[in-house]
Protein backbone atom coordinates (compact mmCIF):
# COMPACT_ATOMS: atom_id res chain seq x y z
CA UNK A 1 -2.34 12.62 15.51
CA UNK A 2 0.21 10.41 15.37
CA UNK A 3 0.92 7.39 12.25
CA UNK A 4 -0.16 3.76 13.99
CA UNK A 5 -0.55 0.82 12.02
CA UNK A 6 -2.68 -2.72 12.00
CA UNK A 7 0.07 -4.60 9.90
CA UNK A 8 3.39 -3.27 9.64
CA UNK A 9 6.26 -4.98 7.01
CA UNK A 10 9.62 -4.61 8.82
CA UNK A 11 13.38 -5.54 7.73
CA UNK A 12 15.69 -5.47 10.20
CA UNK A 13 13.76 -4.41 12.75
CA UNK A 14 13.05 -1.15 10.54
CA UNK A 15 9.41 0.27 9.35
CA UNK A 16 9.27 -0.25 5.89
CA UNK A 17 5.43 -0.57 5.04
CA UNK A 18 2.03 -0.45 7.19
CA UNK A 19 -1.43 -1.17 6.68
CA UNK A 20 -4.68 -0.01 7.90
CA UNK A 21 -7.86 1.57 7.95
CA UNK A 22 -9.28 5.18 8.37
CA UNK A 23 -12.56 5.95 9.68
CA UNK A 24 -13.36 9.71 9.14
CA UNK A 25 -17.23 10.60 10.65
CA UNK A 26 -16.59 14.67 10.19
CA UNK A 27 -14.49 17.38 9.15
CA UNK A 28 -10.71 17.38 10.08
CA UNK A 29 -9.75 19.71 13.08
CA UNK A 30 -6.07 19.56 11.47
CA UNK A 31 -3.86 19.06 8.71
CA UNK A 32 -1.26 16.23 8.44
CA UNK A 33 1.65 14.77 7.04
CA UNK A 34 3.33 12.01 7.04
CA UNK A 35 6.37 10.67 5.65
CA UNK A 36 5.68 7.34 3.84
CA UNK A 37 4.34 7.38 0.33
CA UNK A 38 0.44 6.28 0.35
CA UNK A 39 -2.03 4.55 -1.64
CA UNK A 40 -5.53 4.57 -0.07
CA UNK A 41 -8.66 2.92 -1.32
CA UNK A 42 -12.23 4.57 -0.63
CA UNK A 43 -14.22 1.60 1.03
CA UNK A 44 -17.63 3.84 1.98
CA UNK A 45 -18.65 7.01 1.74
CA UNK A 46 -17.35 10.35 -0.06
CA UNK A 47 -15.57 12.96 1.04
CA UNK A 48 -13.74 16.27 -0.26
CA UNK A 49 -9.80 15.95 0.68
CA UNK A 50 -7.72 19.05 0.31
CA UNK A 51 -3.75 17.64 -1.41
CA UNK A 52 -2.08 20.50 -1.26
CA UNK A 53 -3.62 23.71 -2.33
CA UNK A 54 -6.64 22.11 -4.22
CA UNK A 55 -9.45 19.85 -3.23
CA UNK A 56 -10.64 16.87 -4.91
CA UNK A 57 -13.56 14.67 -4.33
CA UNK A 58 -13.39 11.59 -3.21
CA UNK A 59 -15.72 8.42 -4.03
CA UNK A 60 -16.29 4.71 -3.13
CA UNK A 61 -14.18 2.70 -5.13
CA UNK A 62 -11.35 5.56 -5.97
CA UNK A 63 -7.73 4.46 -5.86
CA UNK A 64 -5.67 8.02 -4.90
CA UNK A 65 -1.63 8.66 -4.79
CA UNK A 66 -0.22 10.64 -2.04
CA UNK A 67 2.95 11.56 -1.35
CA UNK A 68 4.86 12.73 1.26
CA UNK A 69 5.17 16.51 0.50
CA UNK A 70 2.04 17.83 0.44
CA UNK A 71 0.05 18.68 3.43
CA UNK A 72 -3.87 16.94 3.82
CA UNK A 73 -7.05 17.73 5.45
CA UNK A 74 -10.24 16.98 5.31
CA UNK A 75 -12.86 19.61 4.27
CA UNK A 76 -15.94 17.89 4.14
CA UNK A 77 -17.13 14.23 4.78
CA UNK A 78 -20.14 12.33 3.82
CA UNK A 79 -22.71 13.14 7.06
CA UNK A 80 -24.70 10.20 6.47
CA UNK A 81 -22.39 7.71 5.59
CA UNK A 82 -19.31 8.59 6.46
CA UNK A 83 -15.41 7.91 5.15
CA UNK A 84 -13.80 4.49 5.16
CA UNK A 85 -10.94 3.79 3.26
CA UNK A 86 -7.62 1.64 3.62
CA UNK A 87 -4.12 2.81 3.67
CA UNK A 88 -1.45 0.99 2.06
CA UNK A 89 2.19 3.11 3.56
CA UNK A 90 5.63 2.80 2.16
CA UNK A 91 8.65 4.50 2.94
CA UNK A 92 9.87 5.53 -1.10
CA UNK A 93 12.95 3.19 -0.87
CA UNK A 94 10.79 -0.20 -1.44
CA UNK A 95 11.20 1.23 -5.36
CA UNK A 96 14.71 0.90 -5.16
CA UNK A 97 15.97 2.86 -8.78
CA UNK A 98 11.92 2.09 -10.18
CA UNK A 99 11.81 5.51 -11.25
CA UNK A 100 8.59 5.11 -12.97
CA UNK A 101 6.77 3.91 -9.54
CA UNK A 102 8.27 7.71 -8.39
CA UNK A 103 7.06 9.21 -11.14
CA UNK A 104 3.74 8.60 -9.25
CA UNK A 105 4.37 10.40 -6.59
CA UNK A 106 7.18 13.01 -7.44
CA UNK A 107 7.26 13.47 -11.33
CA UNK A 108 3.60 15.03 -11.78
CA UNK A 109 2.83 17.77 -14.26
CA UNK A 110 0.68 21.11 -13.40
CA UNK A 111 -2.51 19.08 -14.49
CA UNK A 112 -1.54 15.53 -12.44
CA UNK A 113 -4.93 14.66 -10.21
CA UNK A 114 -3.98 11.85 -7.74
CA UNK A 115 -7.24 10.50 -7.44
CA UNK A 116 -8.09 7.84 -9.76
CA UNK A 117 -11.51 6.00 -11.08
CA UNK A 118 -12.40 3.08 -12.18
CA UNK A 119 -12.36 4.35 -15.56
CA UNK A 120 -8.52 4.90 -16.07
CA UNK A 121 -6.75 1.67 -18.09
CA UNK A 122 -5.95 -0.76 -16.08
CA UNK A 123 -7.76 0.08 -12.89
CA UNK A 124 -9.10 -3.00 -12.20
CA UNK A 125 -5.39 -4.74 -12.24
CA UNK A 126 -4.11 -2.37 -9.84
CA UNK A 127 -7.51 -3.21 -7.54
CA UNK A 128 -7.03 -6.54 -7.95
CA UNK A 129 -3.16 -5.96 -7.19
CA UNK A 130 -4.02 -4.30 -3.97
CA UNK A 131 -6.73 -7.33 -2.79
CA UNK A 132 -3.25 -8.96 -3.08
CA UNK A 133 -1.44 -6.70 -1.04
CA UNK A 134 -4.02 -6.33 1.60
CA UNK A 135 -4.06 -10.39 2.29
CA UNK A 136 -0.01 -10.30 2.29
CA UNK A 137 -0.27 -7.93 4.81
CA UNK A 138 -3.30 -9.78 7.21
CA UNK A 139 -1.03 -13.14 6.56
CA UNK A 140 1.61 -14.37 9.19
CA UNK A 141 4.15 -14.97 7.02
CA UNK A 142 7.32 -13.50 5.98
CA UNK A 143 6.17 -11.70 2.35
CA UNK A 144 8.50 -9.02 2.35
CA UNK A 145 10.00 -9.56 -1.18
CA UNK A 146 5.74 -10.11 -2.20
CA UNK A 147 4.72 -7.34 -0.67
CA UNK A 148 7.13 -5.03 -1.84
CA UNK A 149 6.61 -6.60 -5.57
CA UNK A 150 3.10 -6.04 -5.47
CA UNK A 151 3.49 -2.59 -4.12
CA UNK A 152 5.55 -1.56 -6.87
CA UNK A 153 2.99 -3.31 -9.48
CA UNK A 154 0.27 -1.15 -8.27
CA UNK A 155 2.35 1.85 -8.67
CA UNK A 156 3.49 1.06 -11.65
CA UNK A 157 -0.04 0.07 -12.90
CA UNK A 158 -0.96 3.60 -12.08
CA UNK A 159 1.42 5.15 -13.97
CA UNK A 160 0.84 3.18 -17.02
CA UNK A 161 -2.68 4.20 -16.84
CA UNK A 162 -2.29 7.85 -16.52
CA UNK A 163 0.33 7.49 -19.75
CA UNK A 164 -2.38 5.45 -21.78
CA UNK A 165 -5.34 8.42 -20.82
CA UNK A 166 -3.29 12.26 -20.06
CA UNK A 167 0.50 11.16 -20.55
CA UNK A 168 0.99 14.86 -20.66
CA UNK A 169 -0.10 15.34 -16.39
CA UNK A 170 3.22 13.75 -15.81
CA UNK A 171 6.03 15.75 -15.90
CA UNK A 172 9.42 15.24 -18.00
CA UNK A 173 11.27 13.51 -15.31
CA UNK A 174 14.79 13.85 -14.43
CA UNK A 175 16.16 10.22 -15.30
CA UNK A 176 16.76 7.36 -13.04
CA UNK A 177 19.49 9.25 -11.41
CA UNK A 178 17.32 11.50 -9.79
CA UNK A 179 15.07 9.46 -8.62
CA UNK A 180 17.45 7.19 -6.75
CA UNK A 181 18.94 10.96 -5.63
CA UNK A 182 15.26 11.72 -3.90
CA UNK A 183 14.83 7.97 -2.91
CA UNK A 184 18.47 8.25 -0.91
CA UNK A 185 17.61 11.69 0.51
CA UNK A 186 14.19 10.64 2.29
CA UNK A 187 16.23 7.31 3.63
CA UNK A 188 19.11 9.79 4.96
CA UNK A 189 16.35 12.39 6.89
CA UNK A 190 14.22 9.41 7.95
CA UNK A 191 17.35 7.98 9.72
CA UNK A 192 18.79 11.08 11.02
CA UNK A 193 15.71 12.45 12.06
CA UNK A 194 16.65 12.74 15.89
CA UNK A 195 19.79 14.67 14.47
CA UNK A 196 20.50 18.65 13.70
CA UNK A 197 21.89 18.50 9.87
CA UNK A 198 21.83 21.34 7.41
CA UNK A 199 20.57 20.92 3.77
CA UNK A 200 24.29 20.82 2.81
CA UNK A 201 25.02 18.74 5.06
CA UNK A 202 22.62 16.25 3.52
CA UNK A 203 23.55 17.49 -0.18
CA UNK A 204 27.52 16.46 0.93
CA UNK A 205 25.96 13.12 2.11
CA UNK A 206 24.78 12.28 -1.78
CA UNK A 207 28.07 13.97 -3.01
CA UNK A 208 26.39 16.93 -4.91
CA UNK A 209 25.91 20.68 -4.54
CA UNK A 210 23.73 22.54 -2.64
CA UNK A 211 22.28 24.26 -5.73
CA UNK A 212 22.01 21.06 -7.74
CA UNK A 213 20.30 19.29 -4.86
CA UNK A 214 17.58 21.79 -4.06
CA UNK A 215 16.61 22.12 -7.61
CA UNK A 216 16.25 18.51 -7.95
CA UNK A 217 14.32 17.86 -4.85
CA UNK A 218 11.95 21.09 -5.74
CA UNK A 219 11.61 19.19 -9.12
CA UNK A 220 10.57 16.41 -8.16
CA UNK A 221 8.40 16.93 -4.75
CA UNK A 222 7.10 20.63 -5.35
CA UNK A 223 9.00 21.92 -2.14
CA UNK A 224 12.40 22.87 -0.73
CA UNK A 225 14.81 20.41 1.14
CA UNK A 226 14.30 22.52 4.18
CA UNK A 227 10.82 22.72 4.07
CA UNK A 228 10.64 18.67 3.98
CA UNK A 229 12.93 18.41 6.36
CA UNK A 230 11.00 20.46 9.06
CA UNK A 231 7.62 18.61 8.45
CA UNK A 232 9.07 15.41 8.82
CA UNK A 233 10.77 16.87 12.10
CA UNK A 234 7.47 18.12 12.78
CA UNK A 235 5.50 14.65 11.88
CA UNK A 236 8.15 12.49 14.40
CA UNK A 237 7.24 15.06 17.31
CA UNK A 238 3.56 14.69 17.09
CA UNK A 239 4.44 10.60 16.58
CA UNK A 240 6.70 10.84 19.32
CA UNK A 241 3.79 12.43 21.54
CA UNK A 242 1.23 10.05 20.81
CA UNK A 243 3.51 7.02 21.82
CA UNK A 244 5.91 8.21 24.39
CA UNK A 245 5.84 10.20 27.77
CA UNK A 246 7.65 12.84 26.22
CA UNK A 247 6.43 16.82 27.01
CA UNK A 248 6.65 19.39 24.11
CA UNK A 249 10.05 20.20 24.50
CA UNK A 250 11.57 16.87 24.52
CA UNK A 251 9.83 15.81 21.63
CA UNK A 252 11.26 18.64 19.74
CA UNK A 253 14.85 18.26 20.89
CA UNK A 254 14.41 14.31 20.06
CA UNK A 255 13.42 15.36 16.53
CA UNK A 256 16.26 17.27 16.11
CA UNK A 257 15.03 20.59 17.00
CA UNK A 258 17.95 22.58 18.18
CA UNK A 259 16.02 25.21 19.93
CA UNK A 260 12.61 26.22 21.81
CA UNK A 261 12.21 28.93 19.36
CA UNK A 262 12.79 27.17 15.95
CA UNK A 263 10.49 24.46 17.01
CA UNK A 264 7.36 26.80 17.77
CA UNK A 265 8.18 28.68 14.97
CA UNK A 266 8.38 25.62 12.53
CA UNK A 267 5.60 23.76 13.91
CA UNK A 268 3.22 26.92 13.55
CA UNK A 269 4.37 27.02 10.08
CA UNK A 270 3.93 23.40 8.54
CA UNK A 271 0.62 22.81 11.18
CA UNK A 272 -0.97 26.70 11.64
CA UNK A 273 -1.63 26.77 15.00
CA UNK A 274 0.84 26.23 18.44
CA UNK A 275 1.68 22.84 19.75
CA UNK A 276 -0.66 23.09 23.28
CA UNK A 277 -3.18 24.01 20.52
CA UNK A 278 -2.77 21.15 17.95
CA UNK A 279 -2.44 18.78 21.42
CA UNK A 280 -6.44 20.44 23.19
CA UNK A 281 -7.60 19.60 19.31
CA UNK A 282 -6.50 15.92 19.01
CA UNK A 283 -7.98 15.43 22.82
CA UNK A 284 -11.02 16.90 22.01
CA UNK A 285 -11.03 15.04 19.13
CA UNK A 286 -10.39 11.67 20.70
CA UNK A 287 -12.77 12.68 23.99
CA UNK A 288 -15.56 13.53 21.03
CA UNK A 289 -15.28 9.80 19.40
CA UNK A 290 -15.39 7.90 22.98
């Protein structure tokens, strides 16, 4: 599975934001990450959606917050209906230093549940704010600057609501500074992906410590440096599969990989299975929908 989009928002020839639907008609056969933030917004259907280690339930109309640390799958959709729902993906440096629109997605307390009814304050803004963002996108003009505005409304919106209703699921925070910190370190792995660089490496590239850094990136996105590193390593391989005639191997050394054996051994530990495996799963996935 690799991320494709039907609008993309670009500046300077960079991926900054896509848009698009995502028909699910039965269980997942995998689990995924990616390494844009996401909102999505259930169109049809229900369906249970494992975030992490728990599962929540998802419902037409539901707004949910995902981030780019935690691992998804699908456990269980709708048989009848189905799953539709549209994707609204940002790379986390649209915010800029809007640390609140990062508390969303990074700051969230042991109780935080990223999937959101129409009963929180100010849903209906943020629904309305994403009718918004869904016509930017579908529009041929230049609405960078618009897009990215609304974007951080909706966040933002979100975040409000959850400190009007259970203020307490968000966590302290770590000030402004910290969020920039994260914000830089997902911009310096996303554009040194194809690169082999050490998490001190990228802790000298923000001017702090090694041991300042990781706690501050565990704070914040509920895993190590190193372990975010290697699924976005793993996420451009499987990207870099589906769009280019690239074997296995190539794929891995393009993403920075700097051996055979690290690769397998990484890519059986973020996905669970081998790569020929995860590839005869997305086929027969594919060959089962045509």
């Amino acid at each position: 599975m690799f991320d494709s989009y039907e609008h993309t928002l670009t500046r300077q020839g960079k991926f900054v934001a896509g848009y698009k639907h995502c028909d699910v008609t039965r269980d997942s056969m995998g689990t995924y990450l990616f390494t844009t933030l996401r909102l999505l917004r259930v169109l049809r259907g229900s369906a249970d959606w494992k975030i992490g280690k728990r599962v929540f339930r998802l419902r037409e109309g539901d707004i949910i917050a995902v981030n780019n640390a935690e691992v998804r799958q699908f456990v269980h959709v709708d048989p009848n209906q189905g799953f539709l729902c549209e994707i609204f993906a940002f790379l986390p440096t649209i915010f800029g230093s809007e640390s609140e629109c990062l508390r969303l997605f990074y700051d969230r307390g042991p109780g935080f549940v990223p999937v959101f009814e129409s009963s929180l304050p100010g849903f209906e803004n943020v629904d309305r704010i994403l009718d918004l963002v869904r016509e930017a996108f579908c529009s041929d003009e230049d609405l960078y600057a618009y897009i990215v505005g609304l974007l951080s409304a909706a966040a933002a919106g979100l975040v409000r609501g959850i400190e009007r209703r259970a203020p307490e699921t968000l966590g302290a925070g770590g000030g402004l500074g910290g969020a920039e910190i994260i914000s830089d370190a997902i911009r310096y792995i996303n554009d040194n992906i194809s690169n082999e660089f050490s998490v001190a490496e990228l802790a000298a590239a923000l001017n702090l410590s090694r041991g300042y850094f990781t706690s501050l990136f565990a704070r914040y996105t509920g895993t190590t440096p190193a372990e975010f590193i290697n699924r976005c390593r793993i996420t451009n391989v499987i990207t870099l599969l589906g769009t280019k005639k690239l074997n296995i191997l190539d794929a891995a050394f393009a993403s920075g990989f700097g051996s055979s054996s690290g690769f397998y051994r990484t890519f059986g530990a973020v996905l669970g299975m081998t790569p020929s495996e995860y590839l005869r799963r997305v086929r027969h996935n594919s060959d089962a929908e045509n």
